[in-house]
C-alpha atoms as a PDB file:
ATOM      1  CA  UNK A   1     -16.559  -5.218  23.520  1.00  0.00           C
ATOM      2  CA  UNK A   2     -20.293  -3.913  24.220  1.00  0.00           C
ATOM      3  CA  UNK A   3     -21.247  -7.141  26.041  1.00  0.00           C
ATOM      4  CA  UNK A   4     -18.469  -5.834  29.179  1.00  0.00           C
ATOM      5  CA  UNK A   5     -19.260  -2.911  31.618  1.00  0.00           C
ATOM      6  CA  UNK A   6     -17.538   0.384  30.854  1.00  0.00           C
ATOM      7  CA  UNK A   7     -15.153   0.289  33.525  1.00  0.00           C
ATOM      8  CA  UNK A   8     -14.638  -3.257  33.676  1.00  0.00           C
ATOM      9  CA  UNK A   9     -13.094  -2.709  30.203  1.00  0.00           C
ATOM     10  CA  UNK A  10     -11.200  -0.430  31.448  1.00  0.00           C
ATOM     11  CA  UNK A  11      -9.917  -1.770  34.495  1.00  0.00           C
ATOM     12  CA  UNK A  12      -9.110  -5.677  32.031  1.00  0.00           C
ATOM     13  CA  UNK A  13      -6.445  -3.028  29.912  1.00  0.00           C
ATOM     14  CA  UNK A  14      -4.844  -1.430  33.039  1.00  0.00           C
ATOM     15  CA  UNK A  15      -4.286  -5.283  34.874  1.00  0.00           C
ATOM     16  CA  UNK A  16      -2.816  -6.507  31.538  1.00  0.00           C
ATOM     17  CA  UNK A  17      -0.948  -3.510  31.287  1.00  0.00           C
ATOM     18  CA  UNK A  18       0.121  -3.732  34.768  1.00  0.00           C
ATOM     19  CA  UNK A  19       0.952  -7.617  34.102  1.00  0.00           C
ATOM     20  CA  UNK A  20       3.475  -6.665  30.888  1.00  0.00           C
ATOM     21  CA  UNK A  21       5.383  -4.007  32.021  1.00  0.00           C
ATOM     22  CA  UNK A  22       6.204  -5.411  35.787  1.00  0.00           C
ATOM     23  CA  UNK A  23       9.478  -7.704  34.574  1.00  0.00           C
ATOM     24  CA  UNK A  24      10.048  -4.232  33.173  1.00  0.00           C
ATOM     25  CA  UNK A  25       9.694  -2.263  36.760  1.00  0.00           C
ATOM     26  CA  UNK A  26      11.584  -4.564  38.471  1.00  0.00           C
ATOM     27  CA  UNK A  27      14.605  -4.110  36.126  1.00  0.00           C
ATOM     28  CA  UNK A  28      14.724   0.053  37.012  1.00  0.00           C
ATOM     29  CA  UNK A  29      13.642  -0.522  40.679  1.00  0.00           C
ATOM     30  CA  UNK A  30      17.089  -2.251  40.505  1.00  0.00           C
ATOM     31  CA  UNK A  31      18.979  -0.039  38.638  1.00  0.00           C
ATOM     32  CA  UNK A  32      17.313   2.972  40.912  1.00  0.00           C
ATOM     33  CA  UNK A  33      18.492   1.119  44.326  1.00  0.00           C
ATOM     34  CA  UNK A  34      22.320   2.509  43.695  1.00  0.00           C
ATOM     35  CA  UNK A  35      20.690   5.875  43.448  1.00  0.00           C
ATOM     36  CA  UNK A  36      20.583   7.168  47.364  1.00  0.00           C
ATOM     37  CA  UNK A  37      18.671  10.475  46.047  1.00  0.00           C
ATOM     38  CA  UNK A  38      16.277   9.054  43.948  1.00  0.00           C
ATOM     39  CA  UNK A  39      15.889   6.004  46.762  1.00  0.00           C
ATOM     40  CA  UNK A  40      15.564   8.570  49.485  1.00  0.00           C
ATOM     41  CA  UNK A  41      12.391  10.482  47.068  1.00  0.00           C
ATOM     42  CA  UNK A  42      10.790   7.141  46.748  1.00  0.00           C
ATOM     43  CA  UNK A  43      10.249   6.392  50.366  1.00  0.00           C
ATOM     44  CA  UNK A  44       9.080   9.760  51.404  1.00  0.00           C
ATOM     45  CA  UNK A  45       5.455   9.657  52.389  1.00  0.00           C
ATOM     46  CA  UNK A  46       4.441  12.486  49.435  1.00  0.00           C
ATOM     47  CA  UNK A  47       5.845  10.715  46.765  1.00  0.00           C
ATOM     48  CA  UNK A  48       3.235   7.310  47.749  1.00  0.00           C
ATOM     49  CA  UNK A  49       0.486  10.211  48.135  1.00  0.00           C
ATOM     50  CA  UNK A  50       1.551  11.415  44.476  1.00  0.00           C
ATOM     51  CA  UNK A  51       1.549   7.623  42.972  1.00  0.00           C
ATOM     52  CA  UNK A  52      -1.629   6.943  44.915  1.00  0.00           C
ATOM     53  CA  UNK A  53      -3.248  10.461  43.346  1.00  0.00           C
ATOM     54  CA  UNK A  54      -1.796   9.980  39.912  1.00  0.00           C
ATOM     55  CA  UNK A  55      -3.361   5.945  39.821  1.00  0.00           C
ATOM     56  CA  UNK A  56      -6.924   7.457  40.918  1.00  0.00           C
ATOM     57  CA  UNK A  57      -6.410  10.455  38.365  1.00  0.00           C
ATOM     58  CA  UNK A  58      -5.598   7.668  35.592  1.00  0.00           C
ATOM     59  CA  UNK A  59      -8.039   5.390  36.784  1.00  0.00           C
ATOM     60  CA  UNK A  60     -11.211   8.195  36.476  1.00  0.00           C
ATOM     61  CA  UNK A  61      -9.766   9.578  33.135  1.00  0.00           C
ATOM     62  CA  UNK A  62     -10.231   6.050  31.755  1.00  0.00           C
ATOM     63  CA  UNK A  63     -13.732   4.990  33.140  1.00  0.00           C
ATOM     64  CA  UNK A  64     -14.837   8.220  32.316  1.00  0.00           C
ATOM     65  CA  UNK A  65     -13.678   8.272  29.286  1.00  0.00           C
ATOM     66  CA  UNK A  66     -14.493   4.483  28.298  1.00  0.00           C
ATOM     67  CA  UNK A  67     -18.440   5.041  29.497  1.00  0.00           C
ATOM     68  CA  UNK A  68     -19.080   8.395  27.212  1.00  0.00           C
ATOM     69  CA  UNK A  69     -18.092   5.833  24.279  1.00  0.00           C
ATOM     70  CA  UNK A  70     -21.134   3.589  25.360  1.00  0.00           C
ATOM     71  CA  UNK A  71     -23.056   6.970  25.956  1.00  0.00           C
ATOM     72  CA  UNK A  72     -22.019   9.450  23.119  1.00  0.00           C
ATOM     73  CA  UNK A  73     -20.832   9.511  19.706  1.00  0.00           C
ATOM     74  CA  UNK A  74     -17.209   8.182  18.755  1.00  0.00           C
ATOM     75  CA  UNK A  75     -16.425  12.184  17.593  1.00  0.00           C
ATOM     76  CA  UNK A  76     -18.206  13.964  20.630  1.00  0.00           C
ATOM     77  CA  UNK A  77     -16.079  11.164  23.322  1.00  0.00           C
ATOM     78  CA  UNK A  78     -12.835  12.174  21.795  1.00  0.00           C
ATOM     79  CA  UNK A  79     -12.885  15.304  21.183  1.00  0.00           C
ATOM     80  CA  UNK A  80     -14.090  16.167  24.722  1.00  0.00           C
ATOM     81  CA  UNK A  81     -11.848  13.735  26.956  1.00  0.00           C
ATOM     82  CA  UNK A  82      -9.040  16.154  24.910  1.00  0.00           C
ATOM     83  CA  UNK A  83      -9.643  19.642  25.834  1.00  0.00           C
ATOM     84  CA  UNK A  84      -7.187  19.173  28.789  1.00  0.00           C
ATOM     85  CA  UNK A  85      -4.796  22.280  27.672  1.00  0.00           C
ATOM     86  CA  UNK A  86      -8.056  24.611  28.397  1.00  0.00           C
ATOM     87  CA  UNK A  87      -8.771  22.815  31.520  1.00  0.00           C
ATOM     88  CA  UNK A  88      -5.157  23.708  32.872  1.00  0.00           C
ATOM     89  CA  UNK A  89      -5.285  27.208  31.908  1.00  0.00           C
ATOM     90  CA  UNK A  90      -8.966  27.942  33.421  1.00  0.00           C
ATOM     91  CA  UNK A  91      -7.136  25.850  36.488  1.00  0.00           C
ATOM     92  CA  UNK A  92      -4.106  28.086  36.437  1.00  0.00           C
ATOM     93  CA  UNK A  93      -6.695  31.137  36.528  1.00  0.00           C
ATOM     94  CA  UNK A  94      -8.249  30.052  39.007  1.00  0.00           C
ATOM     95  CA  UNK A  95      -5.277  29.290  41.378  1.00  0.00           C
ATOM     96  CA  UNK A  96      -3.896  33.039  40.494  1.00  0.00           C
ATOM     97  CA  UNK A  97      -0.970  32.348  38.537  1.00  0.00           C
ATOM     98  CA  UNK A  98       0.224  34.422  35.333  1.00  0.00           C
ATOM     99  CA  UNK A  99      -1.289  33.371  32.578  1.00  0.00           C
ATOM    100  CA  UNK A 100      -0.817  34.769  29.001  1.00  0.00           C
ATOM    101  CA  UNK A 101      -3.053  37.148  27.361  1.00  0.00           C
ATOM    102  CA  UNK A 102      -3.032  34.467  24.346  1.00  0.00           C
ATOM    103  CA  UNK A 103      -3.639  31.748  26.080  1.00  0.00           C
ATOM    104  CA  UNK A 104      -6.641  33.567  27.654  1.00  0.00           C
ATOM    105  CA  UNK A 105      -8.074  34.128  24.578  1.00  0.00           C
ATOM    106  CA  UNK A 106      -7.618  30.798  23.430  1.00  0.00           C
ATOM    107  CA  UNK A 107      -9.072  29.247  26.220  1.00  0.00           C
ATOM    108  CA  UNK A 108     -12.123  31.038  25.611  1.00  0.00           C
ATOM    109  CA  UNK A 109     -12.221  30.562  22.255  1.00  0.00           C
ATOM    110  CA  UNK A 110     -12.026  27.069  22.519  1.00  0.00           C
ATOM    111  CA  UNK A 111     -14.756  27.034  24.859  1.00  0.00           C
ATOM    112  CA  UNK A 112     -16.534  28.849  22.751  1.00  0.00           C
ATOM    113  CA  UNK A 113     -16.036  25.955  20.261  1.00  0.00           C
ATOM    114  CA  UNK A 114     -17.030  23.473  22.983  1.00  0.00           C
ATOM    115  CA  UNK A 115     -20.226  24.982  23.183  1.00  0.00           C
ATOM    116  CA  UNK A 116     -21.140  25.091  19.402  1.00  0.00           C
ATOM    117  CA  UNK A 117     -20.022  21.244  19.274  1.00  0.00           C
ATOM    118  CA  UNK A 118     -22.997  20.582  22.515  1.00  0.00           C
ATOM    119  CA  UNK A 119     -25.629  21.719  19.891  1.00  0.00           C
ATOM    120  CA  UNK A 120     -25.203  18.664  18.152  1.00  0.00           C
ATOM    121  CA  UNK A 121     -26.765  17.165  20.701  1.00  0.00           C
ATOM    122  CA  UNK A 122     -30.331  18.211  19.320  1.00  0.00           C
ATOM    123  CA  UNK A 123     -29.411  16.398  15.778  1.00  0.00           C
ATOM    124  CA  UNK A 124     -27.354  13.371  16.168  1.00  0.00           C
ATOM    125  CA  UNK A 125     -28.921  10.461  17.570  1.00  0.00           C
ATOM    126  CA  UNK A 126     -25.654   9.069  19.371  1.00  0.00           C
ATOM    127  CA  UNK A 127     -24.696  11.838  21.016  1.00  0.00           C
ATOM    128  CA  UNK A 128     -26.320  12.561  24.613  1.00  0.00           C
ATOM    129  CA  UNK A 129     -25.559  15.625  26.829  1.00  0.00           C
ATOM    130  CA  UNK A 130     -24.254  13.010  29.987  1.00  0.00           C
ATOM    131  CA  UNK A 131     -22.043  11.237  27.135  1.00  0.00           C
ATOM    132  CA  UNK A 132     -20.067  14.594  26.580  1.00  0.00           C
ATOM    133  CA  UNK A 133     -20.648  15.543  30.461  1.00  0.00           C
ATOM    134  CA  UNK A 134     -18.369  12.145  30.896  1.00  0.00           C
ATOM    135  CA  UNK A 135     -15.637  13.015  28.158  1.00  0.00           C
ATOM    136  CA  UNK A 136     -14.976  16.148  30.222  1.00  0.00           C
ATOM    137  CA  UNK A 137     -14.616  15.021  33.524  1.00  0.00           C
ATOM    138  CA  UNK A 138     -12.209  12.257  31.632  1.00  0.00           C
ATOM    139  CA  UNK A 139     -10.612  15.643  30.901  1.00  0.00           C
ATOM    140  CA  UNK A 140     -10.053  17.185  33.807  1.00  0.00           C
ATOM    141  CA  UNK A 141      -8.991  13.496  35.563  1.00  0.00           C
ATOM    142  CA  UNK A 142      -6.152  13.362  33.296  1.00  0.00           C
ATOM    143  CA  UNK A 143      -4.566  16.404  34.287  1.00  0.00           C
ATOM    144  CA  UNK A 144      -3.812  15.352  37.434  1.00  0.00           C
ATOM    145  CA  UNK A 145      -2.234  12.002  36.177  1.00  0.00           C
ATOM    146  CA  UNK A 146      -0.173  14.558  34.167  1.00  0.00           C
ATOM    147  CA  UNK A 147       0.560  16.768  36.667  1.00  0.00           C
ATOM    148  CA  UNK A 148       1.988  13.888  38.728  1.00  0.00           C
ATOM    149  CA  UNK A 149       3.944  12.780  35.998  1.00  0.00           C
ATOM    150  CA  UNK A 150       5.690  15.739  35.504  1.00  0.00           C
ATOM    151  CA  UNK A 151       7.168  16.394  38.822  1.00  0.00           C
ATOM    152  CA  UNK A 152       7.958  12.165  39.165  1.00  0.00           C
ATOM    153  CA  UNK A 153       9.330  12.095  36.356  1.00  0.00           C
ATOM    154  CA  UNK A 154      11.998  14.473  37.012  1.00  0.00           C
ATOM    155  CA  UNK A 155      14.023  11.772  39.083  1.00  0.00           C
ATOM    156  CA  UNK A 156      12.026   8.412  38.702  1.00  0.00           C
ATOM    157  CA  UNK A 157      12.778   5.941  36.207  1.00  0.00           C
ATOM    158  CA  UNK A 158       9.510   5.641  33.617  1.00  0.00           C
ATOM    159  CA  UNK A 159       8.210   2.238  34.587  1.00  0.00           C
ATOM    160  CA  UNK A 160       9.278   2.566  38.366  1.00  0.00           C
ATOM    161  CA  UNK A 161       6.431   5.298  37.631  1.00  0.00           C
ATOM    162  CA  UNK A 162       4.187   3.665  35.605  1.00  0.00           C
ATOM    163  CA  UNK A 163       3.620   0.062  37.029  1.00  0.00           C
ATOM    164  CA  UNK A 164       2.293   1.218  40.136  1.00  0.00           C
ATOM    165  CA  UNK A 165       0.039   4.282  38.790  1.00  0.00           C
ATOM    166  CA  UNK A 166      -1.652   1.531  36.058  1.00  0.00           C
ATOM    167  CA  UNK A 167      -1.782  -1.057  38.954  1.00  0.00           C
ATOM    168  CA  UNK A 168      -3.373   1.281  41.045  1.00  0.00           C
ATOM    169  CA  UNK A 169      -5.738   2.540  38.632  1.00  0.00           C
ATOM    170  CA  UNK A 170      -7.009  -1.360  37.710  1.00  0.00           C
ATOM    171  CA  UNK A 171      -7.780  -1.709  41.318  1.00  0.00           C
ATOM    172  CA  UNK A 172      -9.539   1.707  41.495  1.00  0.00           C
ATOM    173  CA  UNK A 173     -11.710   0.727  38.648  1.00  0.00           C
ATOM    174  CA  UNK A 174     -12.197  -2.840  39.539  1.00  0.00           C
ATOM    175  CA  UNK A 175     -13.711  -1.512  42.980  1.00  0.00           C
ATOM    176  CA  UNK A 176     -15.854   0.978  41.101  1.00  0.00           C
ATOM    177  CA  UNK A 177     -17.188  -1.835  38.650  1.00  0.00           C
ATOM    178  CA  UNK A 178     -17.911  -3.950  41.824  1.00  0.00           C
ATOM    179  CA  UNK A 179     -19.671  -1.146  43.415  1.00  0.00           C
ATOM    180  CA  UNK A 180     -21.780   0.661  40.109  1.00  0.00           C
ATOM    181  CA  UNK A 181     -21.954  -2.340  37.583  1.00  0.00           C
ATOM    182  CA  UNK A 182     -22.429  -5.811  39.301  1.00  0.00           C
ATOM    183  CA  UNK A 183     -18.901  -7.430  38.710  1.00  0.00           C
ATOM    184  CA  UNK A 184     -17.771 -10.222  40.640  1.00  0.00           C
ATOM    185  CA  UNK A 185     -14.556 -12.543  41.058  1.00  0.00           C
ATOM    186  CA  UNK A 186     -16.338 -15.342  40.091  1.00  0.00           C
ATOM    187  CA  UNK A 187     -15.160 -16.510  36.440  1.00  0.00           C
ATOM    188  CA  UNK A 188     -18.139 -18.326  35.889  1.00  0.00           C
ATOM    189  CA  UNK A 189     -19.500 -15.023  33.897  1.00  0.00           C
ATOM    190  CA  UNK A 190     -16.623 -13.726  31.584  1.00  0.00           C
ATOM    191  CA  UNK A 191     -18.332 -10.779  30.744  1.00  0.00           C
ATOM    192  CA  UNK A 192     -19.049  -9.394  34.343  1.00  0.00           C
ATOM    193  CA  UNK A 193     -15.513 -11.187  35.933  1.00  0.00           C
ATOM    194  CA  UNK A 194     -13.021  -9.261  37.218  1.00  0.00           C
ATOM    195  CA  UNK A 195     -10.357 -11.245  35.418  1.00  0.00           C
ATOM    196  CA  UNK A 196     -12.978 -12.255  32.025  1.00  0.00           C
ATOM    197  CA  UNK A 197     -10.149 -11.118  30.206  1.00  0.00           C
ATOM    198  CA  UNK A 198      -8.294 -14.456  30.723  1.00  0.00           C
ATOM    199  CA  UNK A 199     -10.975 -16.272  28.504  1.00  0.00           C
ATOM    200  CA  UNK A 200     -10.369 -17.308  24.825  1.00  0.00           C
ATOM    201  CA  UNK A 201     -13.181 -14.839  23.695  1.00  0.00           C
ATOM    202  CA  UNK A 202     -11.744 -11.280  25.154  1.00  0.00           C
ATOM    203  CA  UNK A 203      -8.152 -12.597  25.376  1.00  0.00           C
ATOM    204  CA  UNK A 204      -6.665 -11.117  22.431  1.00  0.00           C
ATOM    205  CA  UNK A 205      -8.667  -7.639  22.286  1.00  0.00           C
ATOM    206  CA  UNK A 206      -7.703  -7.072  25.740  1.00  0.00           C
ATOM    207  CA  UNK A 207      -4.025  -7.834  24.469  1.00  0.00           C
ATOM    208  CA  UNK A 208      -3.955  -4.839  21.928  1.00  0.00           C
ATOM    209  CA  UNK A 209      -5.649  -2.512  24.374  1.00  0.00           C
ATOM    210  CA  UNK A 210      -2.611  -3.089  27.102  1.00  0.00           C
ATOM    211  CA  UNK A 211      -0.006  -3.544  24.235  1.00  0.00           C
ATOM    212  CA  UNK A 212      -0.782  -0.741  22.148  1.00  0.00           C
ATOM    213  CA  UNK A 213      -2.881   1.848  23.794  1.00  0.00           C
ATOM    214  CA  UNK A 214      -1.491   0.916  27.053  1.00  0.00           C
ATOM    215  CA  UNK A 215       2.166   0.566  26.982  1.00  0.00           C
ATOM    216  CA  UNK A 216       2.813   2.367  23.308  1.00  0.00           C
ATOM    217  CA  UNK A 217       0.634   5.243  24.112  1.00  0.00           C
ATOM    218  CA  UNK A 218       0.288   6.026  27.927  1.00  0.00           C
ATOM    219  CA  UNK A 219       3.731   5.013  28.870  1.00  0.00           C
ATOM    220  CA  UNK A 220       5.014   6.868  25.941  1.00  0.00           C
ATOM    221  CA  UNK A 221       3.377   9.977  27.129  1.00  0.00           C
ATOM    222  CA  UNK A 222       4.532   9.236  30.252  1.00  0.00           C
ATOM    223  CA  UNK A 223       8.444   9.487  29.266  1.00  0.00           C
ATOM    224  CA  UNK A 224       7.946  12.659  27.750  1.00  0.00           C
ATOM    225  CA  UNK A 225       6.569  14.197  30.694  1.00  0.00           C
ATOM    226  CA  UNK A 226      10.261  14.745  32.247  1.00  0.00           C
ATOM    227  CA  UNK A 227      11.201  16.877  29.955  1.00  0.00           C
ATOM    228  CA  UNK A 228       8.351  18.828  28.315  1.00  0.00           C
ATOM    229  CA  UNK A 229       5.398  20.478  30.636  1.00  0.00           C
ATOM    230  CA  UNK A 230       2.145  18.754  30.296  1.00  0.00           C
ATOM    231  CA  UNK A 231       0.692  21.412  27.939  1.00  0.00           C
ATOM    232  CA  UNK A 232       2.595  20.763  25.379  1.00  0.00           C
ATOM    233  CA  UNK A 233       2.559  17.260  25.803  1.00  0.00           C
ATOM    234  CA  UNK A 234      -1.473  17.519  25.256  1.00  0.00           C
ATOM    235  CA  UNK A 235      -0.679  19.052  22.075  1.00  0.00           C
ATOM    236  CA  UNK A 236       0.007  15.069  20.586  1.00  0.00           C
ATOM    237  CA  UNK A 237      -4.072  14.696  21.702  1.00  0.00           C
ATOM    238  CA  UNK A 238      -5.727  17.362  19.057  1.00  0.00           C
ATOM    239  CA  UNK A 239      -4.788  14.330  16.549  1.00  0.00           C
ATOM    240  CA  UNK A 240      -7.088  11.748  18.540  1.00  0.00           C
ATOM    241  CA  UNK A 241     -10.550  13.276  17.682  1.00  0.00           C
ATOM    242  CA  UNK A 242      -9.839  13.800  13.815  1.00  0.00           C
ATOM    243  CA  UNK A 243      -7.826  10.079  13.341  1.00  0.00           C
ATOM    244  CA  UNK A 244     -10.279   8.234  15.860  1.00  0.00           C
ATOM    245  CA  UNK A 245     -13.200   9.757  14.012  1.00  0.00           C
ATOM    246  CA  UNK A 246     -11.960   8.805  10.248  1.00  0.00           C
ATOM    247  CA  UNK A 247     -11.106   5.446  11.982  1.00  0.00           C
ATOM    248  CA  UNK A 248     -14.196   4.638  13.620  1.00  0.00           C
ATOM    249  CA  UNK A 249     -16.324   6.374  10.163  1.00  0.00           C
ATOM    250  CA  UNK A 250     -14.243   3.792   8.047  1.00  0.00           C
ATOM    251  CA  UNK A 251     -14.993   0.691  10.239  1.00  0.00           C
ATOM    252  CA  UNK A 252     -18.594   2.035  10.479  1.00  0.00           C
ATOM    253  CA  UNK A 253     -19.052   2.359  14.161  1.00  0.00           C
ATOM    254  CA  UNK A 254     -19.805   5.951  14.207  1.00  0.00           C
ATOM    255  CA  UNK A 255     -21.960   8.183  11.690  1.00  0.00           C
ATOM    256  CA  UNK A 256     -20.817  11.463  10.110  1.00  0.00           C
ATOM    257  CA  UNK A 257     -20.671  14.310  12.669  1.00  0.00           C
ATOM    258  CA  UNK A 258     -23.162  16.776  11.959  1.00  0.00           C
ATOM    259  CA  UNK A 259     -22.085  20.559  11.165  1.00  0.00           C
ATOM    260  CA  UNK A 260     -22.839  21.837  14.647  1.00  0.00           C
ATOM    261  CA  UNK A 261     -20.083  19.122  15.616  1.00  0.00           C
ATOM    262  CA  UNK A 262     -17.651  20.214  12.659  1.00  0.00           C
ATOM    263  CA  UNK A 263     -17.776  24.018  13.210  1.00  0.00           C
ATOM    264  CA  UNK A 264     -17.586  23.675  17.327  1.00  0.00           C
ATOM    265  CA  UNK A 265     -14.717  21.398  17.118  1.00  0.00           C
ATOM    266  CA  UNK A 266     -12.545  23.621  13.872  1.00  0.00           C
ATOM    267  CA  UNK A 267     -12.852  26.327  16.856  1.00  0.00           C
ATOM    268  CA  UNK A 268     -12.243  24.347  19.611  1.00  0.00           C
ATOM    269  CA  UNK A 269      -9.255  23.279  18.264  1.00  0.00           C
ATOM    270  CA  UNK A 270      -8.117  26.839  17.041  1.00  0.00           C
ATOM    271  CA  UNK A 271      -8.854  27.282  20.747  1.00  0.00           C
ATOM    272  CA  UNK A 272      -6.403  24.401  22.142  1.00  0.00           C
ATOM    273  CA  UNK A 273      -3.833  25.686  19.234  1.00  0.00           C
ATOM    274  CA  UNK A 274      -3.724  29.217  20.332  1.00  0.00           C
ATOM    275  CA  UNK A 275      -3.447  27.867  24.144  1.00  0.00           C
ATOM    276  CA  UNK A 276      -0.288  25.604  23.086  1.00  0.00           C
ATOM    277  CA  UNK A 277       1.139  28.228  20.889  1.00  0.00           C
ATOM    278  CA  UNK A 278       1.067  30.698  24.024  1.00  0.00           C
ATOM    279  CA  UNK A 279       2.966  27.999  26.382  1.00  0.00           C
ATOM    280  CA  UNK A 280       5.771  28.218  24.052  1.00  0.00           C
ATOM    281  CA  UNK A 281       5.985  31.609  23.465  1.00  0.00           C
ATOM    282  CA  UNK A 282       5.816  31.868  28.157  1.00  0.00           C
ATOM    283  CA  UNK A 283       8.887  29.478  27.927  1.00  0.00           C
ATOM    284  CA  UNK A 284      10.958  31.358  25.413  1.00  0.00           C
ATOM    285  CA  UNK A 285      10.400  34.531  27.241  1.00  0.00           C
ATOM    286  CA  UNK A 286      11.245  32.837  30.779  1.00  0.00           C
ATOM    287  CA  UNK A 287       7.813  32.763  32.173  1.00  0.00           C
ATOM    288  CA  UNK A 288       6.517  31.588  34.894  1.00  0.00           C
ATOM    289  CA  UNK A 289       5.368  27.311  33.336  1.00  0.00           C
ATOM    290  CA  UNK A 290       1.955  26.431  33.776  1.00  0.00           C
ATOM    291  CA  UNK A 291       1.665  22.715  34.879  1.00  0.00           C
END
């Protein structure tokens, strides 16, 4: 789809998403209204800030994310918008909370690794230095969509959750494609229409992005949220770069990542393992969790 804006793209998926799951909302908004408790969290005025949050966090993660893939290689975009389990340890650090020796050290070793993988910046042609820059703060947008997630999803019903966050985060990036990229209600352009995903030629890919990606993959992570931290939950991630990149080298939309790339990401990864590994050893012990 490399005729349509970055976040245009982006925003299409979330308002088809949005459009497929809302029968689905409606049914546990139902079911929820003979809950006082849970009908009593809804209203409060901090629960709208944390929907309102999590929809921007989502919203950012995904235009970020979806431009480095116009501006980077396939390899470099995914295996940057996935170093979110160093990004809430250095964040846990930095607001003073106990953090495990192990997961220090793994942290920095995966930065470490994050640094080797930059130098392939000076010998593959796809990959640019703003590309990555993108990935990362697709990275660090993300944790606050799971951060939200974790403490809704203790008492609200997944797509009570869900609907609004996606809806929220179409809108978000349908203003920001107005704003940055020249898009416009008018239908009389499909590929720079806010709604160009109606027409017969964008139709069906949009389809699979909401269906799939969308509902399969972000509301699935979503359900697990209430009941493991989002740590581990990032832990499902460290398969994107290595499947994407095997995907994307088999269709032949991205070239084989040099060895600056291979080596940085092997220790990056050891990095994210060693972080994961240490969250789960803090929960056996009765530590203090890290969301």
């Amino acid at each position: 789809m490399e005729d349509v804006p970055p976040l245009l793209r982006a925003s299409w998926r979330f308002q088809v998403t949005s459009l497929l799951i809302a029968p689905l909302f409606v049914v546990q908004y139902r079911s929820m209204q003979n809950d006082n408790h849970a009908m009593t969290k809804f209203r409060l005025p901090e629960t709208r800030w944390i929907l309102i949050g999590s929809g921007i966090s989502l919203g950012l993660h995904m235009g970020a994310w979806v431009w480095s893939l116009d501006n980077t290689s396939l390899t470099h975009s995914l295996l940057f918008v996935t170093i979110h389990p160093l990004l809430i340890v250095f964040g846990a650090l930095l607001l003073r909370r106990y953090v495990p020796k192990q997961q220090v050290w793994g942290a920095s070793i995966g930065f470490i690794g994050g640094g080797i993988t930059l130098l392939g910046i000076s010998v593959e042609t796809e990959v640019t230095l703003m590309g990555d820059l993108a990935a990362i703060i697709g990275a660090c947008a993300v944790v606050g969509y799971f951060v939200a997630g974790r403490k809704l999803r203790q008492w609200m019903p997944l797509f009570v959750y869900i609907f609004p966050v996606t809806l929220l985060a179409a809108i978000f990036l349908a203003i920001m494609s107005l704003m940055l990229e020249g898009s416009t209600f008018s239908i009389g352009n499909e590929n720079l229409s806010l709604f160009g995903w109606m027409s017969s030629a964008w139709i069906l890919y949009v389809l699979y992005l909401a269906v799939f990606p969308g509902i399969v993959g972000h509301a699935g992570i979503s359900g697990v949220l209430r009941w493991f931290p989002p740590i581990i939950v990032s832990v499902a991630y460290l398969f994107e770069p290595l499947i994407g990149s095997f995907i994307g080298w088999l269709l032949g939309t991205t070239d084989v990542p040099s060895l600056w790339t291979l080596v940085g990401a092997t220790v990056l990864m050891i990095g994210m393992g060693l972080v994961i590994k240490g969250e789960e050893e803090l929960a056996e012990t009765g530590g203090v969790e890290n969301e």
